[in-house]
Structures are given as C-alpha cells and as structure tokens.
C-alpha atoms as a PDB file:
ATOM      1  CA  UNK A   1      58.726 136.689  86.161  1.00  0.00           C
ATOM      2  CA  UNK A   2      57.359 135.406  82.832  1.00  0.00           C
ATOM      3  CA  UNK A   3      55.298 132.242  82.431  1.00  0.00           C
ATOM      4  CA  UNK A   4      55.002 129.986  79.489  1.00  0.00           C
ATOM      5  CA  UNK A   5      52.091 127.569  79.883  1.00  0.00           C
ATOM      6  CA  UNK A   6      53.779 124.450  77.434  1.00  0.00           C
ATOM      7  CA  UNK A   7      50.313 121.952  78.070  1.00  0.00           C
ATOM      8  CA  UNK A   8      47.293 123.002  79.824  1.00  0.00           C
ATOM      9  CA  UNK A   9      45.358 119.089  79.323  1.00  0.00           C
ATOM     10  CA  UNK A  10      44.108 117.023  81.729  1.00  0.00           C
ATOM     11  CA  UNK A  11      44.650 113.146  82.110  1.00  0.00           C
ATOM     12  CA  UNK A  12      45.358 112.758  78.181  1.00  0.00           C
ATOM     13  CA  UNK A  13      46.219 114.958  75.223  1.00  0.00           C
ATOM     14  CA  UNK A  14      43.256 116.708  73.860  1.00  0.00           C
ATOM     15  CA  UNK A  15      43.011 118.015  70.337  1.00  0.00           C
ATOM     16  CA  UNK A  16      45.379 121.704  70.750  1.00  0.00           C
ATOM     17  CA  UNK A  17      46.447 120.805  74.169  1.00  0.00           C
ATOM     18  CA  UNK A  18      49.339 118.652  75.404  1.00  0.00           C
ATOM     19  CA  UNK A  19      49.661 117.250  78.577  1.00  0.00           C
ATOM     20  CA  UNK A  20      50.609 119.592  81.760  1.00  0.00           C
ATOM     21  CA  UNK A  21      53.867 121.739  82.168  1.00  0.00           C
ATOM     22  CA  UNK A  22      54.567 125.073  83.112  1.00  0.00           C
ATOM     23  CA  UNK A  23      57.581 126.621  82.741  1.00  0.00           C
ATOM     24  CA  UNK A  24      58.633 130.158  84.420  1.00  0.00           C
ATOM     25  CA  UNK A  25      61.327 132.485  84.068  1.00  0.00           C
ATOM     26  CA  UNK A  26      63.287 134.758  86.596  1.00  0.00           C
ATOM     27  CA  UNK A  27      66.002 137.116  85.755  1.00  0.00           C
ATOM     28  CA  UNK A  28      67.135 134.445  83.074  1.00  0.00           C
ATOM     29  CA  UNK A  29      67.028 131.216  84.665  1.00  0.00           C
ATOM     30  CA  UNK A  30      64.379 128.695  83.724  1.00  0.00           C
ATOM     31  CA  UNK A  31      61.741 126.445  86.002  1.00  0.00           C
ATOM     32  CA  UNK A  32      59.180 124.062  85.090  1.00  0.00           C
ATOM     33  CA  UNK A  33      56.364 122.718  86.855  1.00  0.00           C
ATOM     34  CA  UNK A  34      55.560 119.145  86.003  1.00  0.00           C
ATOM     35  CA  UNK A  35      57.202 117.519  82.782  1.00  0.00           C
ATOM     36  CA  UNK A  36      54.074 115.934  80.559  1.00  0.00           C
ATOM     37  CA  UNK A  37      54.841 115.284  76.904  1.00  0.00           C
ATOM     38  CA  UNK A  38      55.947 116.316  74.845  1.00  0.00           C
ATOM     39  CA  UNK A  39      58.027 119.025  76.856  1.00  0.00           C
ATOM     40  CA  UNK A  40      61.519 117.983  74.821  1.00  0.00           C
ATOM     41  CA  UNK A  41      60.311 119.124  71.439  1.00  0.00           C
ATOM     42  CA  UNK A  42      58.900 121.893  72.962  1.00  0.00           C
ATOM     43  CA  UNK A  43      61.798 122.993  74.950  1.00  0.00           C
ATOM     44  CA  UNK A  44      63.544 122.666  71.455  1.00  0.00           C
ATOM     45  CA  UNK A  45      60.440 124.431  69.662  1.00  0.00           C
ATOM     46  CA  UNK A  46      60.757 127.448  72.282  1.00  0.00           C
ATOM     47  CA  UNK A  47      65.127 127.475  71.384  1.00  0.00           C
ATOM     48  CA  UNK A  48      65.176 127.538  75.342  1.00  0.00           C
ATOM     49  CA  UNK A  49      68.755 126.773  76.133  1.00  0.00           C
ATOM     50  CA  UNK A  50      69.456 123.792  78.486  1.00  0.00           C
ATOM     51  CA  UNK A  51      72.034 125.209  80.690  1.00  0.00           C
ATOM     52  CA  UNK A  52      69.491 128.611  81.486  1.00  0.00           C
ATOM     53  CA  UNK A  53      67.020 125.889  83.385  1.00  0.00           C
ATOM     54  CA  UNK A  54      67.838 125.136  86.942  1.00  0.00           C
ATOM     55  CA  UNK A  55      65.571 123.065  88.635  1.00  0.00           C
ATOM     56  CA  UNK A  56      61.856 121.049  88.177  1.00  0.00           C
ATOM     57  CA  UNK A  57      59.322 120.717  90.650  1.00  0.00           C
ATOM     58  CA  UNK A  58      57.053 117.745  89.831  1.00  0.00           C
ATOM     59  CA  UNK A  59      53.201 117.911  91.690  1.00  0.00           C
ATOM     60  CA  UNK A  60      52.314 114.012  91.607  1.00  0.00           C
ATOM     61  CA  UNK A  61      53.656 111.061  89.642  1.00  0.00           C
ATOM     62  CA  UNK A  62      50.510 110.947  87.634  1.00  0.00           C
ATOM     63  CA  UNK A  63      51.426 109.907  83.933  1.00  0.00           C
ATOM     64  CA  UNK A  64      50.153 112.714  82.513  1.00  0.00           C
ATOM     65  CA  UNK A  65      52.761 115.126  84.703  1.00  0.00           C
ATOM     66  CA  UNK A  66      55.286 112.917  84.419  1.00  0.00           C
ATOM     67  CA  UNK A  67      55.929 111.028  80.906  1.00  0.00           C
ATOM     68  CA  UNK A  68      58.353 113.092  79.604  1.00  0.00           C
ATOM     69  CA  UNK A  69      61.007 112.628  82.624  1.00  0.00           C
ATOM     70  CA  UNK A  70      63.294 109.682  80.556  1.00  0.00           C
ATOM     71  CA  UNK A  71      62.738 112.430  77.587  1.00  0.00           C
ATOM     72  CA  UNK A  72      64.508 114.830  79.683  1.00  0.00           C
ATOM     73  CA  UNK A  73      67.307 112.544  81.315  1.00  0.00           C
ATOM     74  CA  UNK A  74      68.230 111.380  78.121  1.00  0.00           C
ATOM     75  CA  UNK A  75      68.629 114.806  76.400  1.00  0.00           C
ATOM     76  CA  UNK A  76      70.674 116.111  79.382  1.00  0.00           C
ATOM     77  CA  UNK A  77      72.959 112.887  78.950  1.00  0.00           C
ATOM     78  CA  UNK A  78      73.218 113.884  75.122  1.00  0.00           C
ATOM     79  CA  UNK A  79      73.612 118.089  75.530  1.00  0.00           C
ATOM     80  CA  UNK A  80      75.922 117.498  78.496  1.00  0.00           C
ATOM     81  CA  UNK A  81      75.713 120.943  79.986  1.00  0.00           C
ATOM     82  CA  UNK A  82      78.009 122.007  82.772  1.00  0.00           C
ATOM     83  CA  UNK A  83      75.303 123.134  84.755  1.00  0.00           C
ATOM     84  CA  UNK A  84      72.660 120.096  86.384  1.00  0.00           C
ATOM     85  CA  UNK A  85      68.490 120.412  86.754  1.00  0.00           C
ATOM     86  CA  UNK A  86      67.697 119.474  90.344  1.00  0.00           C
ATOM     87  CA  UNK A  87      64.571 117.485  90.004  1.00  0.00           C
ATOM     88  CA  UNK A  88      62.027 116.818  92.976  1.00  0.00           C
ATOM     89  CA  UNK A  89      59.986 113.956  92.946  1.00  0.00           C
ATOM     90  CA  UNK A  90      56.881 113.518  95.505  1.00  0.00           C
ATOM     91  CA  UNK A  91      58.436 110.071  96.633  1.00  0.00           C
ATOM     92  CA  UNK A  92      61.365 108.047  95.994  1.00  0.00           C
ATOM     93  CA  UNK A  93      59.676 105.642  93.403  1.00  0.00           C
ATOM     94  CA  UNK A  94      59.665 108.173  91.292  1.00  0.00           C
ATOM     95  CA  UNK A  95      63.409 108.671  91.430  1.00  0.00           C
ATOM     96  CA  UNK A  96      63.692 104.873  91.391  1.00  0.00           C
ATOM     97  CA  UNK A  97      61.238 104.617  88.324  1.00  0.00           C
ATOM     98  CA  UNK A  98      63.293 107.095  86.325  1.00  0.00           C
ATOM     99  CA  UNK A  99      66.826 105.550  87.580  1.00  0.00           C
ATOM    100  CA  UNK A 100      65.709 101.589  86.347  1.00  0.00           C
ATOM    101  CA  UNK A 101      64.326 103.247  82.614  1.00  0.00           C
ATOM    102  CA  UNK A 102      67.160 105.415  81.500  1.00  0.00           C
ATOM    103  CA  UNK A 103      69.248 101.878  82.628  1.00  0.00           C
ATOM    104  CA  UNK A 104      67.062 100.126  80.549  1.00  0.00           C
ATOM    105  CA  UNK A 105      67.709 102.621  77.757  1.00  0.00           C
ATOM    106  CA  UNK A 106      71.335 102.674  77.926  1.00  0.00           C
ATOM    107  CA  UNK A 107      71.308 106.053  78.885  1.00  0.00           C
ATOM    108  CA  UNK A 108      74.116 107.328  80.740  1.00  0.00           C
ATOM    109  CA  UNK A 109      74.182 105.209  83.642  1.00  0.00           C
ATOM    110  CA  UNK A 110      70.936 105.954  85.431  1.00  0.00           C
ATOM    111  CA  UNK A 111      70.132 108.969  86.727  1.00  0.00           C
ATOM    112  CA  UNK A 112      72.215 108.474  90.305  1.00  0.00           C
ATOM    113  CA  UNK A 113      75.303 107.983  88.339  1.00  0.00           C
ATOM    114  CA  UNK A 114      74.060 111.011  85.762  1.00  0.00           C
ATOM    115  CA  UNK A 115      75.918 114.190  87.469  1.00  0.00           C
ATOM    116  CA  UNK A 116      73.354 116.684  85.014  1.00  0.00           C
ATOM    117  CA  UNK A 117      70.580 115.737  87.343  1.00  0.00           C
ATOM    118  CA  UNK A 118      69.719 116.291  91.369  1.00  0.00           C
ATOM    119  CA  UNK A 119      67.227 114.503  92.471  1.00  0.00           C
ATOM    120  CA  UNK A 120      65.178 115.247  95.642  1.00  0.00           C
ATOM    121  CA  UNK A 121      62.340 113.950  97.417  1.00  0.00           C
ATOM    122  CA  UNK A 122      60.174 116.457  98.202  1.00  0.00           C
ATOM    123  CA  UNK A 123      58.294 117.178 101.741  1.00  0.00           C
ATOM    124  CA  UNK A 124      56.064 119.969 103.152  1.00  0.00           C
ATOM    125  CA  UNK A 125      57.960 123.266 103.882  1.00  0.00           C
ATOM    126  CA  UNK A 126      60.691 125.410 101.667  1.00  0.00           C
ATOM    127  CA  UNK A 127      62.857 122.788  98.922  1.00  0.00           C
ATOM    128  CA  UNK A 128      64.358 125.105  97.291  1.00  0.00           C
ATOM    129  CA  UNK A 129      66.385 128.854  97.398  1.00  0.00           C
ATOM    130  CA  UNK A 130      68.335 129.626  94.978  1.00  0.00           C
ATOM    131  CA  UNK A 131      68.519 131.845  91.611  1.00  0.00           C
ATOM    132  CA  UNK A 132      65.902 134.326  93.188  1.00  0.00           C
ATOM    133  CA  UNK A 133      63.350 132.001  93.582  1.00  0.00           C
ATOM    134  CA  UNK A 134      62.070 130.531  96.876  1.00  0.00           C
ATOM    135  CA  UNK A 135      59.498 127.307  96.477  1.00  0.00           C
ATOM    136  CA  UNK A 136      57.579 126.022  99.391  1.00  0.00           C
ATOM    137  CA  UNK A 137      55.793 122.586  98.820  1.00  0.00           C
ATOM    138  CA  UNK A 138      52.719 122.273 100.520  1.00  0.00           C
ATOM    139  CA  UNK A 139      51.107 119.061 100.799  1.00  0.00           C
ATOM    140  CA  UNK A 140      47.564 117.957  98.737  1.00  0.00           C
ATOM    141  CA  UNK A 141      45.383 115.055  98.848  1.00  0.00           C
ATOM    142  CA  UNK A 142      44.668 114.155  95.053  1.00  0.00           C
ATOM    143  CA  UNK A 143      46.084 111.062  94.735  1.00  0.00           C
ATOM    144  CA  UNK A 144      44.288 108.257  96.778  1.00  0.00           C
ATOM    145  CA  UNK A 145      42.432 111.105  99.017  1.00  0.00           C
ATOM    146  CA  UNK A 146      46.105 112.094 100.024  1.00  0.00           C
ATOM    147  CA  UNK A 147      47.535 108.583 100.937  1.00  0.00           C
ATOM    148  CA  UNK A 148      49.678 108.634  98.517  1.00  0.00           C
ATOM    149  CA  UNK A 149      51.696 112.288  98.106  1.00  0.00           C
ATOM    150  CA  UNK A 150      50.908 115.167  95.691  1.00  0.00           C
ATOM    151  CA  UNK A 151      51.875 118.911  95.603  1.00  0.00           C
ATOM    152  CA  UNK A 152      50.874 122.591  95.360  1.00  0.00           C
ATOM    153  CA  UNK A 153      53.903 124.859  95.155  1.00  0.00           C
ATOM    154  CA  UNK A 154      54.568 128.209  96.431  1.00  0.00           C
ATOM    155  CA  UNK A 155      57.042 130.608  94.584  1.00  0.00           C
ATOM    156  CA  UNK A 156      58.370 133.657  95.719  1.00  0.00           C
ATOM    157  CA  UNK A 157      61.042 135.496  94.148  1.00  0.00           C
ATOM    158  CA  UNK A 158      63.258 138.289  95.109  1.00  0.00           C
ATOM    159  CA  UNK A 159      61.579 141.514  93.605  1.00  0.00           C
ATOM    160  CA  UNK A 160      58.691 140.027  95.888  1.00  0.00           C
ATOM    161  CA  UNK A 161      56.281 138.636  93.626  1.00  0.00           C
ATOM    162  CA  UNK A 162      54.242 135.415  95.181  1.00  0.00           C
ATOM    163  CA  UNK A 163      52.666 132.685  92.396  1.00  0.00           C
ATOM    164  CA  UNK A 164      50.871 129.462  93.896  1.00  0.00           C
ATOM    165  CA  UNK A 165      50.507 126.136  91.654  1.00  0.00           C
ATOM    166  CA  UNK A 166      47.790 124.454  93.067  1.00  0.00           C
ATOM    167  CA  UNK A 167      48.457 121.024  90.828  1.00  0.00           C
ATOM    168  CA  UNK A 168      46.218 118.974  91.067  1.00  0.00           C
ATOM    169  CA  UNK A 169      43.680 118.729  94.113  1.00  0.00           C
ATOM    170  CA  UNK A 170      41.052 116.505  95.899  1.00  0.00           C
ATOM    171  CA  UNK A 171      38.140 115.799  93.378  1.00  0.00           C
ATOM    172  CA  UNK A 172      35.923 118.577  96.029  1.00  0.00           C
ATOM    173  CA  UNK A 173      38.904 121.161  96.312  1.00  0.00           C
ATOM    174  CA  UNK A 174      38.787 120.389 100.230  1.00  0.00           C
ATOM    175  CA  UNK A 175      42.607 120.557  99.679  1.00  0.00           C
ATOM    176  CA  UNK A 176      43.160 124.178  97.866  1.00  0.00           C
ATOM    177  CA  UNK A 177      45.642 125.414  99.508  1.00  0.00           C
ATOM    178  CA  UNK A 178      44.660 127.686 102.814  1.00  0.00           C
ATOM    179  CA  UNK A 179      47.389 130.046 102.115  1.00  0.00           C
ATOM    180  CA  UNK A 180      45.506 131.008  99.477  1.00  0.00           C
ATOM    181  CA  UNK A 181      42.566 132.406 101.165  1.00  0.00           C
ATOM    182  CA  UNK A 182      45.024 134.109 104.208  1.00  0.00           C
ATOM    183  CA  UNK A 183      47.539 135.961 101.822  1.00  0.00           C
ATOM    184  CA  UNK A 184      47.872 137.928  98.801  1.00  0.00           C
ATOM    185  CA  UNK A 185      49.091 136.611  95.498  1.00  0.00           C
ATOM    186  CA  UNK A 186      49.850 137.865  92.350  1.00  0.00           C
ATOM    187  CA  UNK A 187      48.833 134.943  90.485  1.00  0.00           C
ATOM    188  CA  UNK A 188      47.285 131.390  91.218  1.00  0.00           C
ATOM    189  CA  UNK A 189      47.361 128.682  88.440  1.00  0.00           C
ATOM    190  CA  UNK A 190      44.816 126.435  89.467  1.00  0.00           C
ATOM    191  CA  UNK A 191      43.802 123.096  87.686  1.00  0.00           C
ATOM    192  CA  UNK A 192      39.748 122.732  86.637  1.00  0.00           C
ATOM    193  CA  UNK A 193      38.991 119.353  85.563  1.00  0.00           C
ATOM    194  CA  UNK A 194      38.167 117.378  89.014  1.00  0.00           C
ATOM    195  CA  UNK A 195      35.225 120.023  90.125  1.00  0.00           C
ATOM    196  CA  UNK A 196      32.436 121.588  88.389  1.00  0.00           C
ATOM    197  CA  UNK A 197      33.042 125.611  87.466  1.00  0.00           C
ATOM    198  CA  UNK A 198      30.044 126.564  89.672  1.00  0.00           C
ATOM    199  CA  UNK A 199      31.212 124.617  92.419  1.00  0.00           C
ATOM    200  CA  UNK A 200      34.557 125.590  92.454  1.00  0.00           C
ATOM    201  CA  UNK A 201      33.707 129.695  92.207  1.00  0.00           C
ATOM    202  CA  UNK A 202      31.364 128.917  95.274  1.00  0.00           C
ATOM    203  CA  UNK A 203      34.765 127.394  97.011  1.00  0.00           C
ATOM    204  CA  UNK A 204      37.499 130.029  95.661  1.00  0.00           C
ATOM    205  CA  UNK A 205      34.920 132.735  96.911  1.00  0.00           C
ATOM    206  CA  UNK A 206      37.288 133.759  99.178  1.00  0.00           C
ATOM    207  CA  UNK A 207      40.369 133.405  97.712  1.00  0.00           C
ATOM    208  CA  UNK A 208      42.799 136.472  97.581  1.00  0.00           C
ATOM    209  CA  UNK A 209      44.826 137.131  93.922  1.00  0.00           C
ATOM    210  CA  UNK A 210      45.081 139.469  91.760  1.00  0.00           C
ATOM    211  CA  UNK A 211      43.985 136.709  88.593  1.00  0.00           C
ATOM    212  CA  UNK A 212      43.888 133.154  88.368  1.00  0.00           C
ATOM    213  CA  UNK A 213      44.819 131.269  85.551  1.00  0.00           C
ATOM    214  CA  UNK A 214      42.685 128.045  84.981  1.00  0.00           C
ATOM    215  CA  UNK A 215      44.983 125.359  83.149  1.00  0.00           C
ATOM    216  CA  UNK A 216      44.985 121.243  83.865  1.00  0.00           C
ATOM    217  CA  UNK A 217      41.599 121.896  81.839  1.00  0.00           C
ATOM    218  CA  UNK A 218      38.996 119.661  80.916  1.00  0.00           C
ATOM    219  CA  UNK A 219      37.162 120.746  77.946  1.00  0.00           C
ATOM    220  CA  UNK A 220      33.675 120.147  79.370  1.00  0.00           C
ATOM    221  CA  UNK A 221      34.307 122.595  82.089  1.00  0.00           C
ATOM    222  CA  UNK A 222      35.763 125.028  79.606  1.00  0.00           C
ATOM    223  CA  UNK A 223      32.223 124.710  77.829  1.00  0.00           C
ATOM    224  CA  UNK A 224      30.693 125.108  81.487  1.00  0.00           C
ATOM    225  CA  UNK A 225      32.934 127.919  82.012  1.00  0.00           C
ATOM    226  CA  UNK A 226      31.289 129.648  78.814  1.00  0.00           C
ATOM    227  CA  UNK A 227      27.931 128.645  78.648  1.00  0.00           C
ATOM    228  CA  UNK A 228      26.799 129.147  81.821  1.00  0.00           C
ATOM    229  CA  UNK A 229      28.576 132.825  82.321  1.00  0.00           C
ATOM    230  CA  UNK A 230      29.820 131.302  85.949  1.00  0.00           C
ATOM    231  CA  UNK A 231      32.288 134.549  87.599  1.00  0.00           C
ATOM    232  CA  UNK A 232      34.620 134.317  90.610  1.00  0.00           C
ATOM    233  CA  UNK A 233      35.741 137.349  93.028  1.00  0.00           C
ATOM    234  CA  UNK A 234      38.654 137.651  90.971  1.00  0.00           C
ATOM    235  CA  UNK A 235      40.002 137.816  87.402  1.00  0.00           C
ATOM    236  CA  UNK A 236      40.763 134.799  85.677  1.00  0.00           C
ATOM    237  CA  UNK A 237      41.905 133.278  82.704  1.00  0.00           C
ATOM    238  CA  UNK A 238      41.499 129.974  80.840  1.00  0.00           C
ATOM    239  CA  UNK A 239      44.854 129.360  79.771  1.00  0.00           C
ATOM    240  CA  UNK A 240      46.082 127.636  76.103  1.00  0.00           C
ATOM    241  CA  UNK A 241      48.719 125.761  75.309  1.00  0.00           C
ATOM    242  CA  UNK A 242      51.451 128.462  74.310  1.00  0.00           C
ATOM    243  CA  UNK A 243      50.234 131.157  76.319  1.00  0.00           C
ATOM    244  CA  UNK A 244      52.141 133.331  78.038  1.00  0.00           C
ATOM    245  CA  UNK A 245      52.025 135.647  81.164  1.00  0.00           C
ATOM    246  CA  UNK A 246      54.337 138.373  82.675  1.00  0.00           C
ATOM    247  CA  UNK A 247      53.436 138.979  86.511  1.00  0.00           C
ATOM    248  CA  UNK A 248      54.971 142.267  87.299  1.00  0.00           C
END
C-alpha cells in the first residue's frame, strides 16, 4: 500500500502546500481521501490514469476538503471511462450541492444522471469492500462539536495492513478515534492544526502505531513542532505536499 500525500494545508493554501487530499494505492487501484484543490492538475501532474481509481472517501464538507469535487465530475464527464468512482459524502447536501453545480455548468446532466460517479452517504460502520480494501467510517465531532457529521476512516486491506485517517477532529482531540489507542496500526495520518503539539503528544500518549504522519498542518504548529523539540511515544512524520509513503 503506497501513499501519496497531494496537499497537506489546513483551511487555505499556504505557500508549498495545497489544500488536503490523500491518495493511496493497493495492488493497482487508486483511493483518495478528501478532494481539496487543486487535485485535477495534480491527478494529471502524477499521469495517474482515471479508470485505475475506484472510489473517494470525503471526511467533512469543509471547503478546503471539498472544492475540487465539480473539478472531478466534470473531468470524468470529459475522459468517460468505463469504470465509475463511488464517492461518499458525510450527508446528502453534499451530493445535492455537487448535483445543482455540474447542472449549472452544463456538465453532463448532474451527477445522478452521470453513470461515472456513485454517490453514497456515508454512516458509522464498514462503506466499503471491494478491490482489497475494507474502509470503516467512524464518526467525529469537528464540525459544530459533532452536530453536523465529519469522518475518520479506517482502511484495511487484504495482505492485512491497518491505516487510520483521523480527518479532521474536535478543536481538543476529545474525538481521536478510540480504536486508536485499543489496536495496532501500521500508520495513522492525523491532522495538527486545531490543537497545540504539546497538547496533542500529552493526548496521543497512548496511542498504538508504528508512525504517524502529521498532515492537515498549520505552519505555526510545524514551527512548535521544531522549536520546542515536543516527542510522542511513537515515530512520526510531518508530511509535505508530494510526499510519499510505502506501509509494508
């Protein structure tokens, strides 16, 4: 399982980081977690081919997780590949949102009438088994302390590797996921821009991985991150846009 980190920013685009999307590989068939912009050109930049990804999983309907979604229903509408993305969307304004602007672009008929894309509305428990992969959504309270619905996401593939994408949490981490602390995983990508470094190594103390990436970044916690020499229990990494990561 390879991992391609396409924008590890917060909110906004910072200078050398675009907004947030993941994208992960498994035995040749392509993922992404969250779709923030400019994920087209960079799908294009990478030569990733449109018919090798399968499915998206968005976290929250948060712009900056989100912008690039007419991007992608448009380019499916103009590529028409044989093969369709599902797509699952926290609630059904999402879907709704998406369906009225590719209208309003002309595009294809909307996305219910556009057979290249699946959408789903996602709720807590397993979505989605297929191609190897098996992705449990569990629920989190960042937006509106949880009235309104955001994700983490659990993958675990066949070869039995388990990866957890936190998204993004409560602005005290009350809401990283439990799992976390109760089972092994290979790898945790974890957002750090709604808590302080020190307060969030006092939180993940007891968290159980074999390294965390840090992305979702805000660059004064990088700075906090450096300057102050803060350590966790575990490895970790402060991922870049670009970077890449093979868990094996």
């Amino acid at each position: 399982m390879k991992l391609t980190f396409f924008g590890t920013s917060h909110g906004h685009p910072e200078r050398g980081r675009y907004c947030t999307s993941v994208y992960f590989e498994h035995k040749g068939n392509g993922f992404f977690i969250d779709a923030g912009a400019p994920l087209v050109y960079l799908i294009k930049q990478k030569g990733i081919p449109y018919e090798s990804i399968k499915a998206m999983f968005i976290t929250h309907m948060h712009n900056d997780h989100t912008a690039e979604l007419p991007a992608i229903a448009n380019s499916l509408w103009y590529h028409k590949q044989v093969e369709y993305w599902d797509i699952f969307f926290p609630d059904e304004n999402g879907i709704a949102g998406l369906d009225a602007w590719t209208r309003a672009q002309y595009n294809g008929g909307g996305v219910t009438n556009n057979r290249l894309i699946h959408p789903h509305v996602t709720t807590p428990g397993v979505i989605y088994d297929q191609y190897g992969i098996r992705v449990t959504a569990i629920r989190t309270d960042h937006v509106n302390n949880g009235a309104l619905p955001s994700y983490a996401y659990m993958i675990e593939t066949d070869d039995g590797k388990r990866v957890l994408f936190t998204g993004d949490l409560a602005y005290d981490f009350h809401d990283f996921p439990q799992i976390a602390k109760e089972e092994y995983f290979d790898l945790i990508v974890s957002e750090l821009v709604h808590l302080a470094p020190d307060k969030a190594a006092e939180i993940l103390k007891d968290v159980n991985t074999r390294l965390l990436i840090f992305s979702h970044l805000g660059a004064y916690n990088v700075k906090k991150l450096e300057e102050h020499n803060i350590r966790f229990n575990f490895p970790h990494v402060v991922a870049i846009d670009g970077f890449e990561y093979y868990v094996i």
